[in-house]
N, C-alpha and C. Protein backbone atom coordinates (compact mmCIF):
# COMPACT_ATOMS: atom_id res chain seq x y z
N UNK A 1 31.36 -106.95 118.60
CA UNK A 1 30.30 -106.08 118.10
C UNK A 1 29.78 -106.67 116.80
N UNK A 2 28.07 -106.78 116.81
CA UNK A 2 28.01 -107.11 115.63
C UNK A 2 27.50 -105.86 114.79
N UNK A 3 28.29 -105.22 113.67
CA UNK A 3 27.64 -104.44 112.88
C UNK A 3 26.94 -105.11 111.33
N UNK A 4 26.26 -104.10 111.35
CA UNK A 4 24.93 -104.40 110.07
C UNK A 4 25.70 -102.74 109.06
N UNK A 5 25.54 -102.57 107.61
CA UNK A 5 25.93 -102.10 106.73
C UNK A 5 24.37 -102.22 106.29
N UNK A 6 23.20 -101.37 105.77
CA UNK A 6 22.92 -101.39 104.72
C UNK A 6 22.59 -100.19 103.93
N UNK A 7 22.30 -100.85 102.65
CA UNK A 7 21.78 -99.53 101.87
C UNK A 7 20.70 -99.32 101.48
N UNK A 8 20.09 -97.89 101.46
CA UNK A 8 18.84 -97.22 101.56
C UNK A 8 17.96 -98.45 100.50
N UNK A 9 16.62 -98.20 101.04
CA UNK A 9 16.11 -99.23 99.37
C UNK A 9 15.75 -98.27 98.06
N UNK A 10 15.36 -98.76 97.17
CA UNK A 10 15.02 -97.99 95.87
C UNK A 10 14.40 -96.93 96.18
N UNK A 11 15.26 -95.93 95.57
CA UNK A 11 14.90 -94.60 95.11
C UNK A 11 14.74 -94.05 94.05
N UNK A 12 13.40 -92.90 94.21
CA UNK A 12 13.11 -92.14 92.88
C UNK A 12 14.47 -91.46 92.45
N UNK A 13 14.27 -90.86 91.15
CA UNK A 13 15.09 -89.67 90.36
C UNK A 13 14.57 -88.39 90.24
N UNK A 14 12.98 -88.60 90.54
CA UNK A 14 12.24 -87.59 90.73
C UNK A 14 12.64 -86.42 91.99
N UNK A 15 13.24 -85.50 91.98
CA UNK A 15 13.29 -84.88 92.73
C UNK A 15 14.26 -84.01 92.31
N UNK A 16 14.38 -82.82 92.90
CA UNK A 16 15.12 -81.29 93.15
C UNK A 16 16.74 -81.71 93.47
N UNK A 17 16.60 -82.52 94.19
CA UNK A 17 18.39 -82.72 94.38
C UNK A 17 18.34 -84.13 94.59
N UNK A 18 19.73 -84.76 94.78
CA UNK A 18 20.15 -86.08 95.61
C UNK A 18 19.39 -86.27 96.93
N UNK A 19 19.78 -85.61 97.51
CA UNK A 19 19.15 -85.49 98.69
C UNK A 19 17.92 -85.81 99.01
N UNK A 20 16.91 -85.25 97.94
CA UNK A 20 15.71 -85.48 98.89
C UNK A 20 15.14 -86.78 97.76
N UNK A 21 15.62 -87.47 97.25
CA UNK A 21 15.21 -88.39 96.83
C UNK A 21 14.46 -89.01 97.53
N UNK A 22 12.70 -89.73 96.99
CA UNK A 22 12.09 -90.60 98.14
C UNK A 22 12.44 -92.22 97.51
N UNK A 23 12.20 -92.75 98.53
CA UNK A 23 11.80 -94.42 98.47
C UNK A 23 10.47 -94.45 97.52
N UNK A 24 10.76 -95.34 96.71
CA UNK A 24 9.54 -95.75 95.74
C UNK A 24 8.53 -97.20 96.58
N UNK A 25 7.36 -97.01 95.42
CA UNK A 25 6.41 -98.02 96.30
C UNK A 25 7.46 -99.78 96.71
N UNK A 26 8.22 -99.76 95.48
CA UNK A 26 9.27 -101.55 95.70
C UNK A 26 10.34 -100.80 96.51
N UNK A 27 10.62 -99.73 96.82
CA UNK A 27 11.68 -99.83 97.48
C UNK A 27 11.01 -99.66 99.00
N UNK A 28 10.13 -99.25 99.37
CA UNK A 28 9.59 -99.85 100.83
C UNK A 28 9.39 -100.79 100.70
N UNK A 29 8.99 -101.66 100.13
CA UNK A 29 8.43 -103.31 99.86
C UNK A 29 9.47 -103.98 99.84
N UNK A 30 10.26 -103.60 99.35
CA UNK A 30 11.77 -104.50 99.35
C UNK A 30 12.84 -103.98 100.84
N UNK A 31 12.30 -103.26 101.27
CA UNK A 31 13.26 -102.75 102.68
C UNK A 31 12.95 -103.36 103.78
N UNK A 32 10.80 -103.45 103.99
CA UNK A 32 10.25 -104.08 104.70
C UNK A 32 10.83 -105.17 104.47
N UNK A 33 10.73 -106.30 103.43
CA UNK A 33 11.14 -107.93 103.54
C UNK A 33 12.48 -107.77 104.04
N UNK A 34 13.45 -107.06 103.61
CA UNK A 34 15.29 -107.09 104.60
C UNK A 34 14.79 -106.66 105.94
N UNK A 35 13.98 -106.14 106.04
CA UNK A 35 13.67 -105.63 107.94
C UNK A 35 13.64 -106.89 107.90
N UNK A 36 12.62 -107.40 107.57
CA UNK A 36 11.97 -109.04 108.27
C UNK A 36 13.39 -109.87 108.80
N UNK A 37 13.93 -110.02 107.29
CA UNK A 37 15.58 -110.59 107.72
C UNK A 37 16.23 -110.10 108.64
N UNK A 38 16.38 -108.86 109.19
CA UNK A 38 17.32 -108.78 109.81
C UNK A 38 16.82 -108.88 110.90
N UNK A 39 15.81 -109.05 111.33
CA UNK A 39 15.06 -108.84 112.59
C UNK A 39 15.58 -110.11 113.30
N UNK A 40 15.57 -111.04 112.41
CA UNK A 40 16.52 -112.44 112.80
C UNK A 40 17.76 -112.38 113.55
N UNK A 41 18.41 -111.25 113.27
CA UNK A 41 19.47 -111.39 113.59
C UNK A 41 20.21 -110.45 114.82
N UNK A 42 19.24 -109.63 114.94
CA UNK A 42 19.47 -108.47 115.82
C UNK A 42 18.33 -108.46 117.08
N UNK A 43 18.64 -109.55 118.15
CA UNK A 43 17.87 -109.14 119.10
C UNK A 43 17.73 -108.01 120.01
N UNK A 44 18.77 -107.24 119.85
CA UNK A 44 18.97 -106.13 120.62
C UNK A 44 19.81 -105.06 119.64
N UNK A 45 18.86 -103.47 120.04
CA UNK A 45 19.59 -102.69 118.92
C UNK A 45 20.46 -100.99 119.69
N UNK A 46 21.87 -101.60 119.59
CA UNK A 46 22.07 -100.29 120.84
C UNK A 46 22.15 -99.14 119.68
N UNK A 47 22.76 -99.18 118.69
CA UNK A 47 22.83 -97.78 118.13
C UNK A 47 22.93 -98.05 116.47
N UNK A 48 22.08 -96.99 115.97
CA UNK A 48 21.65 -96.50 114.70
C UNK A 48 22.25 -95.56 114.18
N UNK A 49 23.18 -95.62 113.40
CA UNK A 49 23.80 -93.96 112.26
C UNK A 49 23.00 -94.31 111.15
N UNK A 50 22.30 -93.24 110.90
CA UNK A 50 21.59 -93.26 109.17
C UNK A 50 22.21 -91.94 108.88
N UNK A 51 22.46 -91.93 107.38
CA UNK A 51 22.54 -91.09 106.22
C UNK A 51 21.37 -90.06 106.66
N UNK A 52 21.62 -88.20 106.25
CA UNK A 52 20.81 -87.89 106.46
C UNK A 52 20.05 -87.32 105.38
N UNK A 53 20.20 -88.16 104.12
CA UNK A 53 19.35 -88.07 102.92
C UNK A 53 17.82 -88.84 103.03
N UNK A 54 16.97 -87.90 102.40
CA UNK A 54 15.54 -88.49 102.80
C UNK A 54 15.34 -90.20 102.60
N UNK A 55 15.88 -90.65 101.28
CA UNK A 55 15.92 -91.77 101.11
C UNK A 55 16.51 -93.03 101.84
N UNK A 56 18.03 -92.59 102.94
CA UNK A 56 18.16 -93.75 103.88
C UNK A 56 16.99 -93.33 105.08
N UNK A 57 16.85 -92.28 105.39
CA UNK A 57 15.59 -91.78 106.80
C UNK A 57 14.42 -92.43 106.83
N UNK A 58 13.81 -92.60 105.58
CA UNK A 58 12.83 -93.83 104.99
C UNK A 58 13.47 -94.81 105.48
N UNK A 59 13.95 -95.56 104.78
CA UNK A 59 14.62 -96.69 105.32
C UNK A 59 14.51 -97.02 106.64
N UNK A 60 15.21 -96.15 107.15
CA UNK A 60 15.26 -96.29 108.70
C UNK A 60 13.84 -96.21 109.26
N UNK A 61 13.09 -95.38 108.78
CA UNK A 61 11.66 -95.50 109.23
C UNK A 61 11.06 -97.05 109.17
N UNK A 62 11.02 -97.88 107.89
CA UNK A 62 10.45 -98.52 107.50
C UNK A 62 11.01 -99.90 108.63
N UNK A 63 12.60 -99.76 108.67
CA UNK A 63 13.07 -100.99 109.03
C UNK A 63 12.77 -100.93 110.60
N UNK A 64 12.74 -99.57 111.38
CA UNK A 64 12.78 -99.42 112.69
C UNK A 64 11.24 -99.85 113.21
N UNK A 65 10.48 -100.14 112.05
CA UNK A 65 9.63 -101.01 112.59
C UNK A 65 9.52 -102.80 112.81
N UNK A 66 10.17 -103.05 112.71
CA UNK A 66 10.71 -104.65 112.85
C UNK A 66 11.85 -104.96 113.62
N UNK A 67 12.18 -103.90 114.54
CA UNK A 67 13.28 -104.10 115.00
C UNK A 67 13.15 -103.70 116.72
N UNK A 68 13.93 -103.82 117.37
CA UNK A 68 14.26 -103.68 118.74
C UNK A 68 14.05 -102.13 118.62
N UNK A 69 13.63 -101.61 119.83
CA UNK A 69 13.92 -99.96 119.89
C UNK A 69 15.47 -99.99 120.24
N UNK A 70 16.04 -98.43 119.18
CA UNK A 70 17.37 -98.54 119.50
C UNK A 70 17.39 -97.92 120.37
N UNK A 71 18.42 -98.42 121.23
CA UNK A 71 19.21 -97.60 122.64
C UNK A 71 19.23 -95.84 122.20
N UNK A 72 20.31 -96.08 120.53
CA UNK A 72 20.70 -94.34 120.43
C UNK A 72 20.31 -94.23 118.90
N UNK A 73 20.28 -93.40 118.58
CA UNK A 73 20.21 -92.91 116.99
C UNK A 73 20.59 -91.57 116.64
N UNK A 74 21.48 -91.88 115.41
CA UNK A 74 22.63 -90.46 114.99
C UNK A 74 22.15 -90.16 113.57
N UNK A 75 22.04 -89.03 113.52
CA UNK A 75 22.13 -89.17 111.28
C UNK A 75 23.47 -88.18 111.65
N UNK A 76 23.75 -89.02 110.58
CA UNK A 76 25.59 -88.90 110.24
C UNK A 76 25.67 -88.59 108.62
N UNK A 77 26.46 -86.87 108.82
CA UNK A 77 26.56 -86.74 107.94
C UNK A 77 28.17 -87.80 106.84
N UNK A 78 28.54 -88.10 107.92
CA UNK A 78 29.85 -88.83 107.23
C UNK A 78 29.18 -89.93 106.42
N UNK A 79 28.44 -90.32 106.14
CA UNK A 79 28.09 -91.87 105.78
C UNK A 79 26.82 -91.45 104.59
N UNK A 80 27.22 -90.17 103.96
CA UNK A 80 26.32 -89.92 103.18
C UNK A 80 26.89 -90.20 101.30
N UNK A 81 26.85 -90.26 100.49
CA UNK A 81 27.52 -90.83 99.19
C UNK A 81 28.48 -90.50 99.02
N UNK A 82 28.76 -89.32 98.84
CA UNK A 82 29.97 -89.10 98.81
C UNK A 82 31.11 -88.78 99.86
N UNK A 83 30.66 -89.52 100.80
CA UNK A 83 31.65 -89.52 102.38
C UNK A 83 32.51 -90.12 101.66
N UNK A 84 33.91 -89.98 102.81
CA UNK A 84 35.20 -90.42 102.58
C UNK A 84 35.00 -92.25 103.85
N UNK A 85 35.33 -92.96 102.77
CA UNK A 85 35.07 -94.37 103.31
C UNK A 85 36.05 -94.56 104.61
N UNK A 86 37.10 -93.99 104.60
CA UNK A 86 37.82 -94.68 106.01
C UNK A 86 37.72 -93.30 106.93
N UNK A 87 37.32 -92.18 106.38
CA UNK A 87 36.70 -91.46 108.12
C UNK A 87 35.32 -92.11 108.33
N UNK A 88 34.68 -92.68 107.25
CA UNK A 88 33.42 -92.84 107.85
C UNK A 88 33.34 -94.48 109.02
N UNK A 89 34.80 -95.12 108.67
CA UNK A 89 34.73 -96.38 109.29
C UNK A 89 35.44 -95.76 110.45
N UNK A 90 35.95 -95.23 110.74
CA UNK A 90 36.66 -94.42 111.98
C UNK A 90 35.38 -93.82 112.83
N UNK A 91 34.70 -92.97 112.25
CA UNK A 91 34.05 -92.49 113.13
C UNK A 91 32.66 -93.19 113.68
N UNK A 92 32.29 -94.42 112.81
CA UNK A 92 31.28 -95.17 112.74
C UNK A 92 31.56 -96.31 114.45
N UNK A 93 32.82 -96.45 113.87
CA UNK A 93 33.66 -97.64 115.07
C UNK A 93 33.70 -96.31 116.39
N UNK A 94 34.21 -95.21 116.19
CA UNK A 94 34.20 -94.46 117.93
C UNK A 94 32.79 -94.08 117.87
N UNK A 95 31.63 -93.62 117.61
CA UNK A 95 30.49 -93.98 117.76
C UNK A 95 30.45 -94.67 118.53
N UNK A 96 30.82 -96.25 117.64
CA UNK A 96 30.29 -97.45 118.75
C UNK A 96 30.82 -97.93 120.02
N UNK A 97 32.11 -96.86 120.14
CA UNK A 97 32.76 -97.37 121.42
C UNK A 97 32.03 -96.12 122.49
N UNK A 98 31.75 -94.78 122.23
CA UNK A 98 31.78 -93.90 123.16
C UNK A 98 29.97 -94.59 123.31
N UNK A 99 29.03 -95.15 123.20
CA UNK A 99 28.12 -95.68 123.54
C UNK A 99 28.01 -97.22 123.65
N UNK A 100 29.10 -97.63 123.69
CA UNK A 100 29.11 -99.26 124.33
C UNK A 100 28.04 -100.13 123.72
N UNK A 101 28.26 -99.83 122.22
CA UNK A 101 27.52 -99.97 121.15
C UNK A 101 27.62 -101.77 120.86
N UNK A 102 27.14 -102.78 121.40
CA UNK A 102 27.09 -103.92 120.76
C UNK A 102 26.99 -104.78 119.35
N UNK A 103 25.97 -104.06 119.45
CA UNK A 103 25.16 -104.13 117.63
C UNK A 103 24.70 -103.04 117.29
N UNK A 104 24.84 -102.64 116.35
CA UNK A 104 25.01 -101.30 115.34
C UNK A 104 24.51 -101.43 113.93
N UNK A 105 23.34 -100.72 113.48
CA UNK A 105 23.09 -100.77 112.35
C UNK A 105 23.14 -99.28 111.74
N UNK A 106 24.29 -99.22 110.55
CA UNK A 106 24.14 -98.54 109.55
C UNK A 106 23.22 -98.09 108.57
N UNK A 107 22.81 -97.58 108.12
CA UNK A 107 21.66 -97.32 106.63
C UNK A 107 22.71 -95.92 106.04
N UNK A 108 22.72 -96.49 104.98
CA UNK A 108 23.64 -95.98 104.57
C UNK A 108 23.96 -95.83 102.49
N UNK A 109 24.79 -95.73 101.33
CA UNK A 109 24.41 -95.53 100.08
C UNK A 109 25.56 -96.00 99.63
N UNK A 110 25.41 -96.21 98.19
CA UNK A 110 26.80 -97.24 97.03
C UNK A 110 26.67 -95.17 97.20
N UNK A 111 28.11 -95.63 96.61
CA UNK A 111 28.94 -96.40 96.49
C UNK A 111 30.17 -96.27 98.02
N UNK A 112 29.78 -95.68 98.87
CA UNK A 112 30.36 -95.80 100.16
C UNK A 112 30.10 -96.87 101.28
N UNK A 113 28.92 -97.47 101.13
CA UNK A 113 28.33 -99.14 102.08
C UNK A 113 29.76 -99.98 101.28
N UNK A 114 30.07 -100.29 100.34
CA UNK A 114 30.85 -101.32 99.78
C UNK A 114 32.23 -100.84 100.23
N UNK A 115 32.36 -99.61 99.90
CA UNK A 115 34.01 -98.94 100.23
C UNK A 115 34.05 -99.43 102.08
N UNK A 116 32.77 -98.91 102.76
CA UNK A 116 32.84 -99.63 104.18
C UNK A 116 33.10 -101.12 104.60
N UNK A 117 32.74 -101.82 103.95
CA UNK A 117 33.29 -103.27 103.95
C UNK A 117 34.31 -103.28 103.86
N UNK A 118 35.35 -103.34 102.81
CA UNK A 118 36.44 -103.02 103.00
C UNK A 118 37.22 -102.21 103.57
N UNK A 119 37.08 -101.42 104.59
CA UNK A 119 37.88 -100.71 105.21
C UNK A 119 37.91 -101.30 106.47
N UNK A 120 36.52 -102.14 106.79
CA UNK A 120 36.56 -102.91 108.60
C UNK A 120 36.61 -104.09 108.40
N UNK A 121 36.95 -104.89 107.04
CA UNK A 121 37.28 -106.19 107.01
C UNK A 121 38.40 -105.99 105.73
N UNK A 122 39.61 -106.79 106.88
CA UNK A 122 41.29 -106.53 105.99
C UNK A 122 41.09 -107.71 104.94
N UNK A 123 41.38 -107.13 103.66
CA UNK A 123 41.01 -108.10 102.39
C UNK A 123 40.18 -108.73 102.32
N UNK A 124 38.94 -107.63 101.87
CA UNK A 124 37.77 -107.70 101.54
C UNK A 124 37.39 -106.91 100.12
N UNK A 125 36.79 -107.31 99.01
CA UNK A 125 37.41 -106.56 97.87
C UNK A 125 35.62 -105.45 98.53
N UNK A 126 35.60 -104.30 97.82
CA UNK A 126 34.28 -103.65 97.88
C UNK A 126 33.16 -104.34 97.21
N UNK A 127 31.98 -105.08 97.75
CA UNK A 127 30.83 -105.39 97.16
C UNK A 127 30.06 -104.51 96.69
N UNK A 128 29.30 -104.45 95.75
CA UNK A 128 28.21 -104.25 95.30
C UNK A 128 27.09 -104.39 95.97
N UNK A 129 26.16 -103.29 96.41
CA UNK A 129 25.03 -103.98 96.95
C UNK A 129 23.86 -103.29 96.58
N UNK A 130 23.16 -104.02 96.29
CA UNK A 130 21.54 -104.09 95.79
C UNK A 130 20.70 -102.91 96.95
N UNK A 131 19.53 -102.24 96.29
CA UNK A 131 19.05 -101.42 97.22
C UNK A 131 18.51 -102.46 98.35
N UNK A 132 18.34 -101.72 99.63
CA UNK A 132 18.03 -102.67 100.70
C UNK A 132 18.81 -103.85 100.90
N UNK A 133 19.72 -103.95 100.40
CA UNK A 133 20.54 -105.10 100.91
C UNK A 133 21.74 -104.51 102.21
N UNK A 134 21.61 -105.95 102.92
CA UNK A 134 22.93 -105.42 104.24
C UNK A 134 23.53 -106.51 104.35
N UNK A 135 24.99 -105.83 104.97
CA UNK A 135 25.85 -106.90 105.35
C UNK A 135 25.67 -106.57 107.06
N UNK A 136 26.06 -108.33 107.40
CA UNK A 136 26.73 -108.17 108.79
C UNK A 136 28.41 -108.70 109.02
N UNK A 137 28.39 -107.68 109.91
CA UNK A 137 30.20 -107.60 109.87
C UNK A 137 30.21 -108.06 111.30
N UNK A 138 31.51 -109.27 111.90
CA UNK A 138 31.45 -109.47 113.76
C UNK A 138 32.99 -108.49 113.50
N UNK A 139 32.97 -107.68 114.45
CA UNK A 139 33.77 -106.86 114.88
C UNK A 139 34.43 -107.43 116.42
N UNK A 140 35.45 -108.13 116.64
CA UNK A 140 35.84 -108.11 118.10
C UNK A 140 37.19 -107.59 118.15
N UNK A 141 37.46 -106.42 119.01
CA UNK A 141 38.94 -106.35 119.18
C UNK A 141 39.74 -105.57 117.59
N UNK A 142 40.85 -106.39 117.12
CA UNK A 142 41.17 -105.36 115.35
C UNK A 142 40.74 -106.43 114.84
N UNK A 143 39.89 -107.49 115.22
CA UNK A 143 39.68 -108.38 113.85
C UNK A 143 37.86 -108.91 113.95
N UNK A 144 37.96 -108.38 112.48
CA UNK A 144 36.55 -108.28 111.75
C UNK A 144 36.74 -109.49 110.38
N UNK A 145 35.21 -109.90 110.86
CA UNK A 145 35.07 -110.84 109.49
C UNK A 145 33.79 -110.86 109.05
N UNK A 146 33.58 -110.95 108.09
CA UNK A 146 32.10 -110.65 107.04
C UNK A 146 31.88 -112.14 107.52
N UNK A 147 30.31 -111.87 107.77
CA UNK A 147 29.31 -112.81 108.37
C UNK A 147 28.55 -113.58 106.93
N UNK A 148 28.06 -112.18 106.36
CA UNK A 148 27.24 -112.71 104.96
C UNK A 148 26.62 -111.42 104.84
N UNK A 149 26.03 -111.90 103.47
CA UNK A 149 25.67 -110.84 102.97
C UNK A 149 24.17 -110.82 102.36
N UNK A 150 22.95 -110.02 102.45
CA UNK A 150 21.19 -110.08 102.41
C UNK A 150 21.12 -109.25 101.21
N UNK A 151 20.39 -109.69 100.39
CA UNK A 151 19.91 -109.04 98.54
C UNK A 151 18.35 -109.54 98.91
N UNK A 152 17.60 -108.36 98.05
CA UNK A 152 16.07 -109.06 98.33
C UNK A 152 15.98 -109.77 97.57
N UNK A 153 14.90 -110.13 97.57
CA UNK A 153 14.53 -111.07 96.29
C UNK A 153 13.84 -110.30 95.04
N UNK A 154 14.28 -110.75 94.05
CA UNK A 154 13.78 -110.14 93.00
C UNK A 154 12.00 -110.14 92.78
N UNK A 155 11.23 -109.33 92.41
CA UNK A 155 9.94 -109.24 92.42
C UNK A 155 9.30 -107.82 92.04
């Protein structure tokens, strides 16, 4: 399985809660150019969990245009900031098994995207990641290894 990790792109502060935070004008601009990237890499897209904060839903809007139509799509509340990192890698992984999930892309928020790296790759310290940045993880069987890792470009 190849999974994708990323996180929402730049978000306002402007707003009523966490939650409904929007994507700013660079943080679609910077989500679109990681779509572009990942589009490289994902010829086929069986299933989507996004965060169901306005700011990864953007995301997902923005990127699901550069991409394969997905097979399935979930908003998951587990994978929202303050989720617990190893139910969210538990339930992220049976997700991908009860839909015969190949490739899987996350959208997802720091400080839980980094805690997720480390929980599906054994000694992996937690990265840091930049808005709109994703990792891809190859998942076969219990052994996972970080592929690399996408930061936009500064601008």
């Amino acid at each position: 399985m190849q999974l994708f990790l990323m996180r929402h792109g730049e978000a306002s502060f402007d707003a009523p809660s966490d939650r409904e935070r929007m994507l700013t004008h660079n943080g679609r601009y910077q989500t679109g150019q990681m779509a572009g990237l990942l589009s490289n890499h994902i010829s086929q897209l069986d299933l989507v969990l996004v965060s169901p904060y306005l700011r990864a839903q953007q995301t997902w809007q923005v990127v699901s245009k550069h991409l394969p139509k997905a097979r399935k799509c979930v908003v998951l509340d587990d994978i929202t900031p303050a989720g617990d990192p190893r139910r969210a890698a538990d339930v992220i992984l049976a997700y991908a098994e009860q839909y015969k999930a190949d490739t899987v892309l996350v959208i997802t928020h720091m400080p839980i995207v980094g805690f997720l790296v480390s929980e599906l790759v054994a000694g992996v310290e937690p990265p840091i990641f930049a808005t709109s940045a994703f990792v891809q993880i190859d998942k076969h069987m219990e052994v996972a290894s970080l592929v690399g890792m996408n930061y936009p470009l500064a601008g």
